[in-house]
Structures are given as C-alpha cells and as structure tokens.
Protein backbone atom coordinates (compact mmCIF):
# COMPACT_ATOMS: atom_id res chain seq x y z
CA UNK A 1 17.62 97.32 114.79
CA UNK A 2 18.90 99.31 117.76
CA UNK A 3 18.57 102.60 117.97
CA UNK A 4 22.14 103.22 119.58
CA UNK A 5 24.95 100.62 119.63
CA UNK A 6 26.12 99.97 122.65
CA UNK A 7 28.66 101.81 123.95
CA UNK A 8 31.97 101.59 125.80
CA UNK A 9 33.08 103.68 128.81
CA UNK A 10 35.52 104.77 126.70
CA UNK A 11 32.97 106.31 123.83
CA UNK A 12 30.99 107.40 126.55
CA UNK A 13 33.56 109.54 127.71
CA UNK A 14 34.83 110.99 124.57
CA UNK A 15 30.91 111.79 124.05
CA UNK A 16 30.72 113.24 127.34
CA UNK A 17 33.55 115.47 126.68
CA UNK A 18 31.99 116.37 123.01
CA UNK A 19 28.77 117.39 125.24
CA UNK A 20 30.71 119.88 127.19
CA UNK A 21 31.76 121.71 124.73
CA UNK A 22 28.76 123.47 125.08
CA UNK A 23 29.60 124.28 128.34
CA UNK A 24 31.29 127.50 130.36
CA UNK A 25 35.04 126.45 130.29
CA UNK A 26 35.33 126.57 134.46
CA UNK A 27 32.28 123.76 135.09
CA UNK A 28 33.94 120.71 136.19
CA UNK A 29 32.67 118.70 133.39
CA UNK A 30 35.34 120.50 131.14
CA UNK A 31 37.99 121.01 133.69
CA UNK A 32 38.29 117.62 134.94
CA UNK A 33 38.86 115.66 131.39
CA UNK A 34 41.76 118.36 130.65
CA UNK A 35 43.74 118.26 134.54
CA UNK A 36 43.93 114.00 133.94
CA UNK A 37 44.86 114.59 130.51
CA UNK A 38 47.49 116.83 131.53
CA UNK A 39 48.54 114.65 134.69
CA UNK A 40 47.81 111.18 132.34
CA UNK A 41 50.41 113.13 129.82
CA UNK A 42 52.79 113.72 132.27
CA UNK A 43 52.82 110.28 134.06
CA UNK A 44 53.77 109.07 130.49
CA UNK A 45 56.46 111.15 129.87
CA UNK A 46 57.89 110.33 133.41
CA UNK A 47 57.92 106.45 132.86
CA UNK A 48 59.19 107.23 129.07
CA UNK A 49 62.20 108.39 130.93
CA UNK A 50 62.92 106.47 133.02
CA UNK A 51 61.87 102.78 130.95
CA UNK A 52 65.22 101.07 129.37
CA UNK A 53 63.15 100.45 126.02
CA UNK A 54 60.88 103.31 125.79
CA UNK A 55 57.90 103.04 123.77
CA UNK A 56 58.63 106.33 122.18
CA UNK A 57 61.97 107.29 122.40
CA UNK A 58 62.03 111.19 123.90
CA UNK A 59 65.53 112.21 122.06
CA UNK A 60 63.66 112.28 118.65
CA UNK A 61 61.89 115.11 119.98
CA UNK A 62 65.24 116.40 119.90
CA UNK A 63 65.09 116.85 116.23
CA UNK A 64 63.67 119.60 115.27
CA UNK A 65 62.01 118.47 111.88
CA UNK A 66 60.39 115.29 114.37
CA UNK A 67 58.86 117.94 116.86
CA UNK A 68 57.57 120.03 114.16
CA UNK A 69 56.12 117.24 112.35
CA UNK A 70 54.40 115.88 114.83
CA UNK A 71 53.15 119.12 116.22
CA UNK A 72 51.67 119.59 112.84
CA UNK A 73 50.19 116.10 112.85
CA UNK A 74 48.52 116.21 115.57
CA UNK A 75 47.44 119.70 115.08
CA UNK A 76 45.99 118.36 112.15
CA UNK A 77 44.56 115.35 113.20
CA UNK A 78 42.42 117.75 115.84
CA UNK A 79 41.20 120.14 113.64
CA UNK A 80 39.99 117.21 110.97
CA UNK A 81 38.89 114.64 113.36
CA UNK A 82 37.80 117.23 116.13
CA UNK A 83 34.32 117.15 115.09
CA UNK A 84 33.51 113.38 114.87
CA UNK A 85 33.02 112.50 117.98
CA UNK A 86 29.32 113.39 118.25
C-alpha cells in the first residue's frame, strides 16, 4: 500500500542519526545529536535533583549493584537494539 509509513520527527531523527553513522565523527550531523544528548542528559539530572518527588530517585545510584545493573542494561540494550533503527 505505501511504500514508507509515515513517519514522525521523532523516527526521522533516530533515522537521521542511523544515516550518520556512515559519516566522519567531526561533521556536524554526528556531533550535534551527541552535545544535546549530553546537555538533554544533564538538564535531567539537574531537575532530578532538585524535584521533591523525583522521577528516578538519584540515591539508588548509590548502590552499587543498581549502578552496575543498569550500566549493564543499558549497555546491553545498545549493543542488541543498536542496529534496528534502519
């Protein structure tokens, strides 16, 4: 029926980003995505802290078996769902 559904800005995004993997790593096309992810990241640590009922609670991260676990999840989760988003 269609030869693409349509997509979302988000999808478009994540397929942009899957495009520029190709890519030298100092082009702006793979720079940009990482510095807001790293800012974005940041910005939600910041208002984790400071927020009286915090989404995600930052002192588990105190525990050492709930920072390695989800270090290893989401380590994981990359290298298994890394290549899906073409």
């Amino acid at each position: 029926m269609w030869d693409r559904a349509p997509e979302s800005r988000l999808s478009r995004y994540f397929r942009q980003l899957n495009d520029a993997s190709g890519l030298p790593p100092i082009r702006p096309a793979v720079i940009a995505p990482m510095a807001a992810g790293i800012v974005l990241a940041a910005a939600f640590i910041t208002w984790e802290h400071r927020a009286a009922q915090p989404m995600m609670p930052l002192r588990l991260f105190g525990a050492r078996s709930f920072a390695a676990g989800t270090a290893a999840t989401f380590f994981h989760a990359s290298v298994v769902f890394g290549g899906q988003c073409s």
